[in-house]
Protein backbone atom coordinates (compact mmCIF):
# COMPACT_ATOMS: atom_id res chain seq x y z
CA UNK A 1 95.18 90.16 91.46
CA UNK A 2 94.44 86.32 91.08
CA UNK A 3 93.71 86.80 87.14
CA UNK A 4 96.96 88.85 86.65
CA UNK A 5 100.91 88.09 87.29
CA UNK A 6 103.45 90.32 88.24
CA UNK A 7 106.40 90.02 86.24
CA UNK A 8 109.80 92.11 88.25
CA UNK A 9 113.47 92.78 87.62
CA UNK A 10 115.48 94.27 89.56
CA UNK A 11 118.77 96.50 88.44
CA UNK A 12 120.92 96.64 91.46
CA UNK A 13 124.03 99.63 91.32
CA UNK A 14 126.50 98.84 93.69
CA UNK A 15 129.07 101.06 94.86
CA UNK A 16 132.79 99.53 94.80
CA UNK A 17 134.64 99.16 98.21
CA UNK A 18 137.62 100.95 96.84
CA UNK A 19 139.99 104.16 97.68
CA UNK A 20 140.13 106.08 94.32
CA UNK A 21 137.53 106.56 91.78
CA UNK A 22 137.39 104.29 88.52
CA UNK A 23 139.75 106.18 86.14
CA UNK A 24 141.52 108.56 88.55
CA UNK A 25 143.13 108.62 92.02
CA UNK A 26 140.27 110.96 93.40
CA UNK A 27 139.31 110.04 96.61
CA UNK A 28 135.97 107.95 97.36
CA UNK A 29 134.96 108.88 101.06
CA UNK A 30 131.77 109.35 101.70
CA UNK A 31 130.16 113.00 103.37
CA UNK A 32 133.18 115.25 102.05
CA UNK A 33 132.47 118.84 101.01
CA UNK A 34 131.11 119.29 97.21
CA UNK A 35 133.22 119.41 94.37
CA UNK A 36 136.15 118.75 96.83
CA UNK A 37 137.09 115.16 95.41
CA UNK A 38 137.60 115.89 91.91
CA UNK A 39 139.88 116.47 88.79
CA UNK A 40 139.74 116.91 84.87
CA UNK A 41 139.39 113.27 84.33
CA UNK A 42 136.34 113.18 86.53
CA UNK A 43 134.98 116.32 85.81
CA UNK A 44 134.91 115.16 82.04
CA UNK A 45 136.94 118.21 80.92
CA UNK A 46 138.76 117.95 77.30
CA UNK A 47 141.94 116.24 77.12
CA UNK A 48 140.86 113.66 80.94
CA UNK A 49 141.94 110.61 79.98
CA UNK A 50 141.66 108.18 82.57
CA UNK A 51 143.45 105.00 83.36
CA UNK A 52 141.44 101.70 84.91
CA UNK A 53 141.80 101.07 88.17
CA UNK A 54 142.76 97.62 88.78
CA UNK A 55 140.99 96.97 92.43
CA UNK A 56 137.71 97.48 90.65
CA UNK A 57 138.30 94.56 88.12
CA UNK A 58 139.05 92.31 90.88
CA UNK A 59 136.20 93.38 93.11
CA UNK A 60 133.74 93.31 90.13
CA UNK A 61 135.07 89.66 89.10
CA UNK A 62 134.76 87.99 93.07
CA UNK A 63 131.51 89.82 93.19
CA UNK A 64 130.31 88.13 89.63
CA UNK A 65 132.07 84.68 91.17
CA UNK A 66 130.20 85.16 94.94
CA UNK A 67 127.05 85.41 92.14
CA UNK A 68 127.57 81.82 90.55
CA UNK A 69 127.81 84.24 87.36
CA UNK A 70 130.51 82.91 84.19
CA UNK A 71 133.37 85.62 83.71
CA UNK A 72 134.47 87.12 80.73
CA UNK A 73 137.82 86.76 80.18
CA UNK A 74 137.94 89.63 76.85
CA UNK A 75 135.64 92.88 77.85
CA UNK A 76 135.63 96.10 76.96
CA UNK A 77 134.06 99.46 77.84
CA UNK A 78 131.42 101.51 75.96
CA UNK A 79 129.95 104.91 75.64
CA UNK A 80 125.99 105.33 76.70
CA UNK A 81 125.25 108.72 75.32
CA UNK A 82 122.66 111.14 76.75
CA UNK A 83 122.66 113.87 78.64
CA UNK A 84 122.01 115.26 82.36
CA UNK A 85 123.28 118.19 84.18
CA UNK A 86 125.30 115.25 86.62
CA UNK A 87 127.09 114.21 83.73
CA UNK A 88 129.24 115.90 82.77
CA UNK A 89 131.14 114.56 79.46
CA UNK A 90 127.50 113.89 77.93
CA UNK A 91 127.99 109.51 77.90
CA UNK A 92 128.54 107.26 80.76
CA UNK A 93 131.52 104.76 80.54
CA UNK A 94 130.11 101.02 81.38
CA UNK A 95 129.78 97.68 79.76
CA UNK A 96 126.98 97.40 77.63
CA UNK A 97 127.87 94.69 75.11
CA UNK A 98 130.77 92.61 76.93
CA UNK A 99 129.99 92.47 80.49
CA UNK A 100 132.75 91.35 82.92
CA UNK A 101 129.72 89.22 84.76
CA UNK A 102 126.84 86.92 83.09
CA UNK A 103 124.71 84.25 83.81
CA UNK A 104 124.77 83.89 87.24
CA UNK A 105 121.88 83.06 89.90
CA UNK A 106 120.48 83.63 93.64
CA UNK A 107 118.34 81.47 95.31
CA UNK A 108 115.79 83.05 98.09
CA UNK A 109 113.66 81.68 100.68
CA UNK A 110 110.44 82.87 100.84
CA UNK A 111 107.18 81.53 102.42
CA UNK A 112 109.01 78.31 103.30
CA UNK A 113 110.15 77.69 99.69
CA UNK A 114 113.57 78.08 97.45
CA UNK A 115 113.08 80.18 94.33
CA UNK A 116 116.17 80.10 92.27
CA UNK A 117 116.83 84.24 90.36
CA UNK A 118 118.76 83.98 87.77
CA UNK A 119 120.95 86.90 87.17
CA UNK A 120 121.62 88.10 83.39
CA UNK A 121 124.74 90.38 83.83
CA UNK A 122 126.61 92.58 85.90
CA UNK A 123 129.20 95.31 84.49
CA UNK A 124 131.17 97.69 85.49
CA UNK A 125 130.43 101.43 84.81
CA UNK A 126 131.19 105.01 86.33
CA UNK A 127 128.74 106.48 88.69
CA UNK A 128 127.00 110.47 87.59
CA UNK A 129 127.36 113.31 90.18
CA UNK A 130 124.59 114.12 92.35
CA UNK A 131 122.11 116.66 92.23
CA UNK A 132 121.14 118.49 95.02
CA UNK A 133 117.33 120.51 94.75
CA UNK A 134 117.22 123.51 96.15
CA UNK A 135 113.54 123.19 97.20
CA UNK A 136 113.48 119.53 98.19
CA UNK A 137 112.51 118.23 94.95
CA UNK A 138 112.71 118.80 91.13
CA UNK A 139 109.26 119.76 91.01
CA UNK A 140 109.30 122.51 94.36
CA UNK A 141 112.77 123.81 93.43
CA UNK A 142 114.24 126.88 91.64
CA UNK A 143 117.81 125.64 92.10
CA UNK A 144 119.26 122.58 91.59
CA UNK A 145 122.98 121.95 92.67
CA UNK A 146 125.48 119.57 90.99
CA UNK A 147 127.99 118.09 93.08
CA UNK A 148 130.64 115.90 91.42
CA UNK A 149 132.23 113.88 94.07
CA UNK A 150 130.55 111.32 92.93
CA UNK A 151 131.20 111.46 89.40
CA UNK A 152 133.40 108.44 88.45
CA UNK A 153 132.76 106.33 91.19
CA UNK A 154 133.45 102.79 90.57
CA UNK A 155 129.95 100.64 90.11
CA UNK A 156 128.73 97.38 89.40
CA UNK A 157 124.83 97.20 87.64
CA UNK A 158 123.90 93.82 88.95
CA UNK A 159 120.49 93.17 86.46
CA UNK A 160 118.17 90.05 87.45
CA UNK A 161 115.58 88.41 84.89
CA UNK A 162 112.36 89.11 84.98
CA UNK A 163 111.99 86.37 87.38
CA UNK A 164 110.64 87.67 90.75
CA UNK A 165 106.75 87.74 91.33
CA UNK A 166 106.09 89.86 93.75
CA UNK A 167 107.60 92.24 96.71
CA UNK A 168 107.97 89.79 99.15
CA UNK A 169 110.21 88.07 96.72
CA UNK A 170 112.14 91.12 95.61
CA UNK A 171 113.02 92.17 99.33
CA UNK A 172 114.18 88.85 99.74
CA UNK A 173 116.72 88.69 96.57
CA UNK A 174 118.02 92.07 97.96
CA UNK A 175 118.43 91.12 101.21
CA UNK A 176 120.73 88.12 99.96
CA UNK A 177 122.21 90.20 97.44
CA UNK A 178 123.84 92.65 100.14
CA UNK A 179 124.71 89.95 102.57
CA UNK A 180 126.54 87.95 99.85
CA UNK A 181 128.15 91.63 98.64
CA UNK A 182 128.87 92.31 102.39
CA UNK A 183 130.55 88.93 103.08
CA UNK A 184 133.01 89.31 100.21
CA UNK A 185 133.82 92.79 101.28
CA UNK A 186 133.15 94.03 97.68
CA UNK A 187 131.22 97.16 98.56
CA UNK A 188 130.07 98.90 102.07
CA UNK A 189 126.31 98.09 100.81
CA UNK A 190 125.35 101.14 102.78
CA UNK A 191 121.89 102.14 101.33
CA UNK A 192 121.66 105.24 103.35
CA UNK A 193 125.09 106.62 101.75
CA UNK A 194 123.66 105.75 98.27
CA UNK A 195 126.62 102.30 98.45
CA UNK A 196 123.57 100.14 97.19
CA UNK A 197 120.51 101.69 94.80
CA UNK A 198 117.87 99.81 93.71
CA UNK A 199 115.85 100.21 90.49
CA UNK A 200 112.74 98.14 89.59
CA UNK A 201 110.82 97.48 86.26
CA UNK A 202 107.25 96.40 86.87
CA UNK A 203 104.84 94.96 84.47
CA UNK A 204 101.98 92.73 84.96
CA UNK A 205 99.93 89.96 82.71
CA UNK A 206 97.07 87.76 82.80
CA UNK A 207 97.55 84.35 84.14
CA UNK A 208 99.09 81.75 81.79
CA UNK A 209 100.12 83.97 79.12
CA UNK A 210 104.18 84.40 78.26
CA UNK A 211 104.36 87.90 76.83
CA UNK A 212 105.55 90.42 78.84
CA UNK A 213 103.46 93.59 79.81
CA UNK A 214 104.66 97.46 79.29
CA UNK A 215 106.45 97.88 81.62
CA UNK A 216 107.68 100.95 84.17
CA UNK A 217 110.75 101.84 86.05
CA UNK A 218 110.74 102.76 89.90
CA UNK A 219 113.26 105.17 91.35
CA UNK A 220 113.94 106.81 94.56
CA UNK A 221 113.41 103.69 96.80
CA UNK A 222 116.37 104.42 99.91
CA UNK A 223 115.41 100.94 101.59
CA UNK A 224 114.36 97.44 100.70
CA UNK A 225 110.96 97.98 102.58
CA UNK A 226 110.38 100.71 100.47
CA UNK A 227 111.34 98.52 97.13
CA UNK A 228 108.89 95.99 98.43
CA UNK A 229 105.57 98.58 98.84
CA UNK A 230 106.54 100.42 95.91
CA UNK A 231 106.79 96.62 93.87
CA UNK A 232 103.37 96.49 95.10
CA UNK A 233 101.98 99.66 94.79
CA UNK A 234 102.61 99.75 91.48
CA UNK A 235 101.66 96.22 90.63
CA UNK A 236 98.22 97.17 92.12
CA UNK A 237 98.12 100.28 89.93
CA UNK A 238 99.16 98.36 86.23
CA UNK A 239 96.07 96.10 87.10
CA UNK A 240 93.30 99.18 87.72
CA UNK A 241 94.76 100.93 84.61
CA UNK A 242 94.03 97.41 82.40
CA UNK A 243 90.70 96.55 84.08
CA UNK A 244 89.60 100.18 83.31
CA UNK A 245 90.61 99.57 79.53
CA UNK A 246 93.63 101.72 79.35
CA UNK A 247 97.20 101.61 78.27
CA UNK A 248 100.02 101.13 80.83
CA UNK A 249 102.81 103.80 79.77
CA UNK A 250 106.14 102.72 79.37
CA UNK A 251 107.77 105.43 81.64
CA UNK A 252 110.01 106.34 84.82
CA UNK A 253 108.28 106.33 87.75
CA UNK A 254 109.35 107.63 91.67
CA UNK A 255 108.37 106.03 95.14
CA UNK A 256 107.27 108.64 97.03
CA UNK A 257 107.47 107.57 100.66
CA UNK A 258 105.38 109.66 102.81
CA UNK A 259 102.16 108.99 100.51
CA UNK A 260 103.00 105.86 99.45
CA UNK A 261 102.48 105.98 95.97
CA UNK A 262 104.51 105.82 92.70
CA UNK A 263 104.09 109.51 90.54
CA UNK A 264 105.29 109.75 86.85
CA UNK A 265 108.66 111.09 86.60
CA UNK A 266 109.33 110.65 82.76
CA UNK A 267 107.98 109.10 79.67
CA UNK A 268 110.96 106.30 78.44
CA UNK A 269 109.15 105.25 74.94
CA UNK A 270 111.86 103.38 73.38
CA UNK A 271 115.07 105.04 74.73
CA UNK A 272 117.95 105.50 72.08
CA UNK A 273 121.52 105.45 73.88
CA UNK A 274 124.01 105.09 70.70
CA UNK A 275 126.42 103.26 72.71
CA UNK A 276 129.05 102.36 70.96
CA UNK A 277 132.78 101.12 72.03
CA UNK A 278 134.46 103.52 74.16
CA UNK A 279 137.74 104.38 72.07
CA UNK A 280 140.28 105.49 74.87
CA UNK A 281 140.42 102.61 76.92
CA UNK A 282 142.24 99.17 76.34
CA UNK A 283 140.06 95.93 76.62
CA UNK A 284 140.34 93.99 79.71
CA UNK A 285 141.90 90.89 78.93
CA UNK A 286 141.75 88.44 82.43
CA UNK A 287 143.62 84.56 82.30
CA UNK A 288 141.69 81.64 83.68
CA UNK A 289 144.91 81.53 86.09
CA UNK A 290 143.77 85.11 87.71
CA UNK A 291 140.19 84.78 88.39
CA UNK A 292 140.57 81.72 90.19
CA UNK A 293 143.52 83.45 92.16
CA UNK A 294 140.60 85.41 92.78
CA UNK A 295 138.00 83.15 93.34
CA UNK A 296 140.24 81.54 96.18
CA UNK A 297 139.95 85.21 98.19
CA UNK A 298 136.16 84.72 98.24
CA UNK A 299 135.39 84.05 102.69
CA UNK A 300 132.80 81.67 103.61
CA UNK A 301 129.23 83.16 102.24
CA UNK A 302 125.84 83.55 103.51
CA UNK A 303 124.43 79.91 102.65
CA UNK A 304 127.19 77.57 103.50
CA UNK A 305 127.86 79.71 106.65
CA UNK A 306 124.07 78.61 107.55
CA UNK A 307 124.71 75.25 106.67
CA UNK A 308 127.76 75.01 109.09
CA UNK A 309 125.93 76.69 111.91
CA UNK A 310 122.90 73.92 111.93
CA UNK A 311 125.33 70.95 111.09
CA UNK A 312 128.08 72.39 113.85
CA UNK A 313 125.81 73.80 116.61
CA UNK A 314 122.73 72.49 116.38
CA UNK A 315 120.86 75.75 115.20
CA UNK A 316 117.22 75.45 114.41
CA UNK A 317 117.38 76.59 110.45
CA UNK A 318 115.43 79.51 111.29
CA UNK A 319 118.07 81.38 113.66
CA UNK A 320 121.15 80.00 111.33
CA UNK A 321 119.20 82.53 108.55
CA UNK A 322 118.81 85.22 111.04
CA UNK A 323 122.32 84.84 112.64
CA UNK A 324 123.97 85.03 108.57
CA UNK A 325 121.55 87.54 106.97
CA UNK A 326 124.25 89.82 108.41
CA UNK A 327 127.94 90.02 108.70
CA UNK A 328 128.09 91.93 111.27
CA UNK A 329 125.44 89.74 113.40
CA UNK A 330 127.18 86.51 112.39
CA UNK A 331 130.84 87.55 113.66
CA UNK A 332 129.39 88.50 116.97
CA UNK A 333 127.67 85.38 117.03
CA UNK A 334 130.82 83.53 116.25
CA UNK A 335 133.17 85.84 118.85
CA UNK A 336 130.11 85.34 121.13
CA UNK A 337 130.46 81.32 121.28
CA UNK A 338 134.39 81.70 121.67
CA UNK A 339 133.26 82.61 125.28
CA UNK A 340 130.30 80.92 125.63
CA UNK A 341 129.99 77.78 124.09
CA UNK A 342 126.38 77.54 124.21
CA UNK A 343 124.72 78.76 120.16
CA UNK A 344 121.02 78.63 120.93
CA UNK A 345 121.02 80.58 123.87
CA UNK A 346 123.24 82.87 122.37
CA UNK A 347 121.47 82.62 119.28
CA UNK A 348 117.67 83.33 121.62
CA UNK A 349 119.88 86.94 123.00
CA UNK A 350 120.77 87.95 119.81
CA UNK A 351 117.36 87.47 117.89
CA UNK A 352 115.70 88.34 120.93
CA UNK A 353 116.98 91.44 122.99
CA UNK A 354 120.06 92.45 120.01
CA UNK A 355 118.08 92.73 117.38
CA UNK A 356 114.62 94.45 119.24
CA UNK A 357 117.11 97.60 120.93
CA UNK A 358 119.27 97.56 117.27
CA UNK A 359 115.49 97.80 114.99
CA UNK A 360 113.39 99.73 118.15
CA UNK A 361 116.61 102.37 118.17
CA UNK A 362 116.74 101.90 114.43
CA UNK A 363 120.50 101.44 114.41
CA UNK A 364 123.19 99.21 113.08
CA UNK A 365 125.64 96.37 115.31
CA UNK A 366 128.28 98.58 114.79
CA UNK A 367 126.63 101.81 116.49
CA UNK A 368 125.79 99.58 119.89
CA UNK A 369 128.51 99.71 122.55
CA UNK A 370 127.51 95.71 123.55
CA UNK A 371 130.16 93.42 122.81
CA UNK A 372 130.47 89.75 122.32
CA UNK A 373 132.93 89.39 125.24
CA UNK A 374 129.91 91.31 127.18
CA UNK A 375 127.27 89.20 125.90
CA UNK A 376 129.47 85.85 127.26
CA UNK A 377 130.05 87.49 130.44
CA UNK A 378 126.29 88.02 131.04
CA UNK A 379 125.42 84.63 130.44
CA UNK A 380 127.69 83.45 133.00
CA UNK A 381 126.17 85.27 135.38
CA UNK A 382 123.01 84.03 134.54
CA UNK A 383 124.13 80.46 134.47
CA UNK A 384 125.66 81.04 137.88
CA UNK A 385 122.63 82.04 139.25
CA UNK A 386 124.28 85.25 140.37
CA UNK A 387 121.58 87.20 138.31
CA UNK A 388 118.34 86.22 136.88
CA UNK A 389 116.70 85.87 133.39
CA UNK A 390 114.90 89.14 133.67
CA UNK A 391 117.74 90.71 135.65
CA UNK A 392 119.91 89.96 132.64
CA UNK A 393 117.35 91.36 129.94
CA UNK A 394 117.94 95.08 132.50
CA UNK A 395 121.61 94.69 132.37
CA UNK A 396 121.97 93.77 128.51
CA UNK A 397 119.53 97.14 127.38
CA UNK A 398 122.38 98.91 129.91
CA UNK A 399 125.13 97.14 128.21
CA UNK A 400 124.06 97.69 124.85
CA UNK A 401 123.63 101.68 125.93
CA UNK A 402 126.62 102.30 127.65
CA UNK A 403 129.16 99.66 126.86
CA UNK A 404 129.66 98.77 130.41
CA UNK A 405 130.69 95.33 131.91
CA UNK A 406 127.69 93.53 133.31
CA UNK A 407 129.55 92.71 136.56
CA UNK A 408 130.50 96.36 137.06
CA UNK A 409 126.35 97.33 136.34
CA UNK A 410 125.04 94.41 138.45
CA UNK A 411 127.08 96.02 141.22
CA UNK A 412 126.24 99.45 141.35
CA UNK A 413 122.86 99.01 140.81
CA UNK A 414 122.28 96.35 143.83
CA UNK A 415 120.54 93.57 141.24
CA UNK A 416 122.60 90.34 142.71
CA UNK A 417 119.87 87.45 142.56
CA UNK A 418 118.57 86.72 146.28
CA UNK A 419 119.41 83.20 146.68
CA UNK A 420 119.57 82.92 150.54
CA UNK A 421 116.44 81.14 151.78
CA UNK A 422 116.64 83.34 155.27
CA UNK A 423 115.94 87.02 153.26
CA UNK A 424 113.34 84.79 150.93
CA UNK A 425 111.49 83.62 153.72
CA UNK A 426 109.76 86.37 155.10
CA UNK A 427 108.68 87.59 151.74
CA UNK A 428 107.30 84.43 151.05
CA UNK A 429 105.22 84.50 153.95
CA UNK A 430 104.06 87.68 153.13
CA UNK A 431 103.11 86.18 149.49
CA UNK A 432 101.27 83.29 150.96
CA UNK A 433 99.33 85.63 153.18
CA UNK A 434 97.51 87.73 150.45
CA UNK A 435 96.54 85.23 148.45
CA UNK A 436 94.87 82.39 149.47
CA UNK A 437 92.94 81.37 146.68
CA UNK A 438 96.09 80.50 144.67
CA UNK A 439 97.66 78.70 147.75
CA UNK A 440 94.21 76.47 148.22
CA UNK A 441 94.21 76.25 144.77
CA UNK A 442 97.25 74.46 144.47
CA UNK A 443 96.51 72.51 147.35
CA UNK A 444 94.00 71.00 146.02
CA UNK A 445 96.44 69.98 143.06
CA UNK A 446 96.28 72.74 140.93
CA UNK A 447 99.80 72.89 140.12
CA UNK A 448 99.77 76.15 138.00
CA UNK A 449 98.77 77.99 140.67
CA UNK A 450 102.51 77.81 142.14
CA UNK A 451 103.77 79.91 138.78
CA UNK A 452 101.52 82.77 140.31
CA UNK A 453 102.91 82.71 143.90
CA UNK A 454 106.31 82.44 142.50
CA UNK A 455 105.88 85.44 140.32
CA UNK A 456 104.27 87.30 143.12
CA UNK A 457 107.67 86.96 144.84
CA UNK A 458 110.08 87.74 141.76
CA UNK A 459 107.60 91.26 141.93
CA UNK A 460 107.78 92.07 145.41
CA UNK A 461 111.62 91.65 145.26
CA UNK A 462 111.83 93.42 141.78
CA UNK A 463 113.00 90.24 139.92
CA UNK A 464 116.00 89.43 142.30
CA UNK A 465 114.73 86.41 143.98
CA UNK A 466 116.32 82.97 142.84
CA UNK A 467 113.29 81.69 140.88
CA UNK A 468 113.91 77.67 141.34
CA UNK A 469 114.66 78.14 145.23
CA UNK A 470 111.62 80.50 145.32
CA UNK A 471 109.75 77.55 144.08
CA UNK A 472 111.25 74.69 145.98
CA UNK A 473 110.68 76.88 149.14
CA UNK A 474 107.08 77.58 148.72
CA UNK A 475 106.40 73.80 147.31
CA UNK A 476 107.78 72.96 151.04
CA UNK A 477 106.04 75.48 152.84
CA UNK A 478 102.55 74.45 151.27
CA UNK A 479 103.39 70.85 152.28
CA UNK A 480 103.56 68.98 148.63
């Protein structure tokens, strides 16, 4: 790998946060019944002519400002000709010589460094159905279904240069791609519901040289783990084909998870589209006056929300990046600190216990029943000394299962912290009793060994025992 250079760029579809499709008022929800969301104009049949739907102009243009991209204030729509069972007119509608969005840029953080993306373009265009195999695959199938319901869907194509270097890098540009798409409320960015599809062309080059390698195209990645293995997978391949003094095919290639490889899909030797303008569709003609109307609806993003977190709260850089990399996370951090106006321990529950049930469960915020308001409440508790640390961590996993109150859980399950020295006593004794290597051992000024006794007594009482009068007690009753 050190004599050769990866050379990636990513092509980013992004599904349109918008109630009816781009040229018709069909409906866009997600997990409806086949072919039950559509009409002539989206069905492609003769005489369909649509009209533009004007939400998807202004979500396209905030998304291309949220991108630091330039926007095009005289655009148009083309035909991309060629043909696939999901499409049915035989051309795709989108934006291949005036798109709304160009010249932007992203900047990632990876390995403790800022790598600035640049971003050449990103257009509008009409999503294909879906087809549906029958057998699991093309290749295992004697059927394939088409459903259209998501024929005409409004996209964006957000294309990046060939900039990124390797799959660390490229999971990194996508994760700030969707947060920055999230924050604006341009699109869902729900991978799993096909809101956010990522395509990668991968070529590779000996060190030092500028000219680009053939390259190939990766499909059928459904996460951005999976865009970063298959990134490297096929990297890794490209460089055994050229060290064994073959040719690296220019050609479509698809992820396939469970073996973790990349298998040819099909050969894309110098693809002809005749695009040409599309005829039945007015330009799109946008005033400087509009797009910074729109510009002015763009929320607080990502970066500067990081920013404000460190110079506001005092958050270590680190969790201000984990707190923003989501929405979601960073709105319950913020309704979190309404209550509790401390960040970094709320920031140490929410990167801590949050985030291990929401990735061990493999869920999202939305599908745990913990609340901010909760969260607060707990931490109260804990400050009060009514409950301890590890108390807490028992009553947050049953918060964040079954939505309860932690005062209401503390009390029917007994856990109130033991803070009166009379009930600690005897235990203590008992503690002191069966182990009297740690108790000599401290006597003798071994000051550690009090961290054992004092855990010996958070076990015998199951972790309800007031930890700092624990310790004060048995610091007395050794005689410091």
């Amino acid at each position: 790998m050190s004599r050769y250079e990866a050379v990636i760029g990513l092509e980013v579809h992004v599904e349109l946060k918008t109630d009816t499709k781009l040229f018709c008022g069909c409906s866009t929800e997600f997990g409806q019944e086949p072919n039950t969301q559509v009409c002539p104009v989206c069905l492609g049949l003769p005489g369909g002519t649509g009209v533009l739907n004007k939400k998807v102009v202004e979500l396209a243009t905030k998304a291309g400002l949220a991108l630091n991209c330039a926007i095009g204030t005289y655009t148009w729509f083309d035909r991309k000709n060629y043909y696939y069972p999901d499409l049915p007119k035989g051309f795709q509608i989108s934006q291949v010589f005036r798109p709304i969005a160009y010249k932007g840029y992203l900047d990632i953080d990876v390995d403790g460094r800022t790598k600035r993306i640049n971003i050449t373009r990103a257009h509008i265009e009409e999503d294909p159905g879906k087809l549906a195999h029958a057998g699991g695959s093309i290749a295992a199938s004697h059927t394939s279904y088409v459903d259209y319901n998501r024929s005409g869907m409004p996209l964006i194509e957000i294309v990046s240069e060939p900039e990124i270097r390797s799959g660390d890098e490229a999971k990194a540009y996508l994760e700030k791609l969707k947060a920055i798409l999230e924050y604006t409320g341009v699109s869902d960015v729900k991978m799993e519901q096909g809101s956010l599809r990522c395509d990668a062309n991968v070529s590779v080059r000996p060190v030092g040289t500028t000219t680009l390698g053939t390259r190939t195209e990766i499909k059928n990645m459904n996460s951005f783990r999976a865009v970063q293995q298959a990134i490297e997978y096929e990297v890794d391949r490209q460089i055994d084909v050229l060290e064994d003094g073959e040719r690296v095919i220019q050609e479509t290639r698809g992820w396939v998870e469970n073996k973790g490889i990349t298998i040819t899909m099909r050969n894309k030797e110098n693809p002809d589209y005749r695009c040409f303008i599309e005829p039945e569709l007015d330009p799109i003609e946008l005033t400087a006056e509009w797009i910074e109307g729109v510009r002015a609806t763009i929320p607080e993003l990502p970066d500067a929300r990081r920013k404000r977190l460190v110079a506001e709260h005092g958050l270590p850089d680190y969790d201000a990046g984990v707190i923003t990399s989501s929405l979601a996370l960073a709105e319950f951090f913020d309704a979190a600190l309404q209550k509790y106006p401390d960040a970094k321990t709320i920031s140490n529950w929410i990167m801590g216990e949050l985030l291990r049930l929401l990735n061990a469960r493999n869920m999202e915020l939305n599908e745990a029943k913990i609340t901010p308001d909760g969260l607060a409440s707990l931490l109260q508790l804990i400050e009060k000394g009514s409950i301890s640390h590890k108390i807490g961590k028992e009553v947050f996993e049953t918060m964040f299962e079954e939505g309860q109150e932690p005062e209401q859980i503390v009390k029917e399950k007994g856990l109130s912290q033991i803070s009166d020295e009379g009930q600690l006593a005897r235990i203590i004794e008992e503690v002191i009793a069966k182990n009297p290597k740690s108790v000599a051992d401290f006597q003798s000024g071994k000051k550690q060994a009090i961290g054992f006794l004092v855990g010996q007594v958070m076990k015998a009482t199951k972790g309800q025992a007031n930890p700092g009068v624990v310790n004060t007690m048995l610091q007395e009753k050794l005689g410091k």
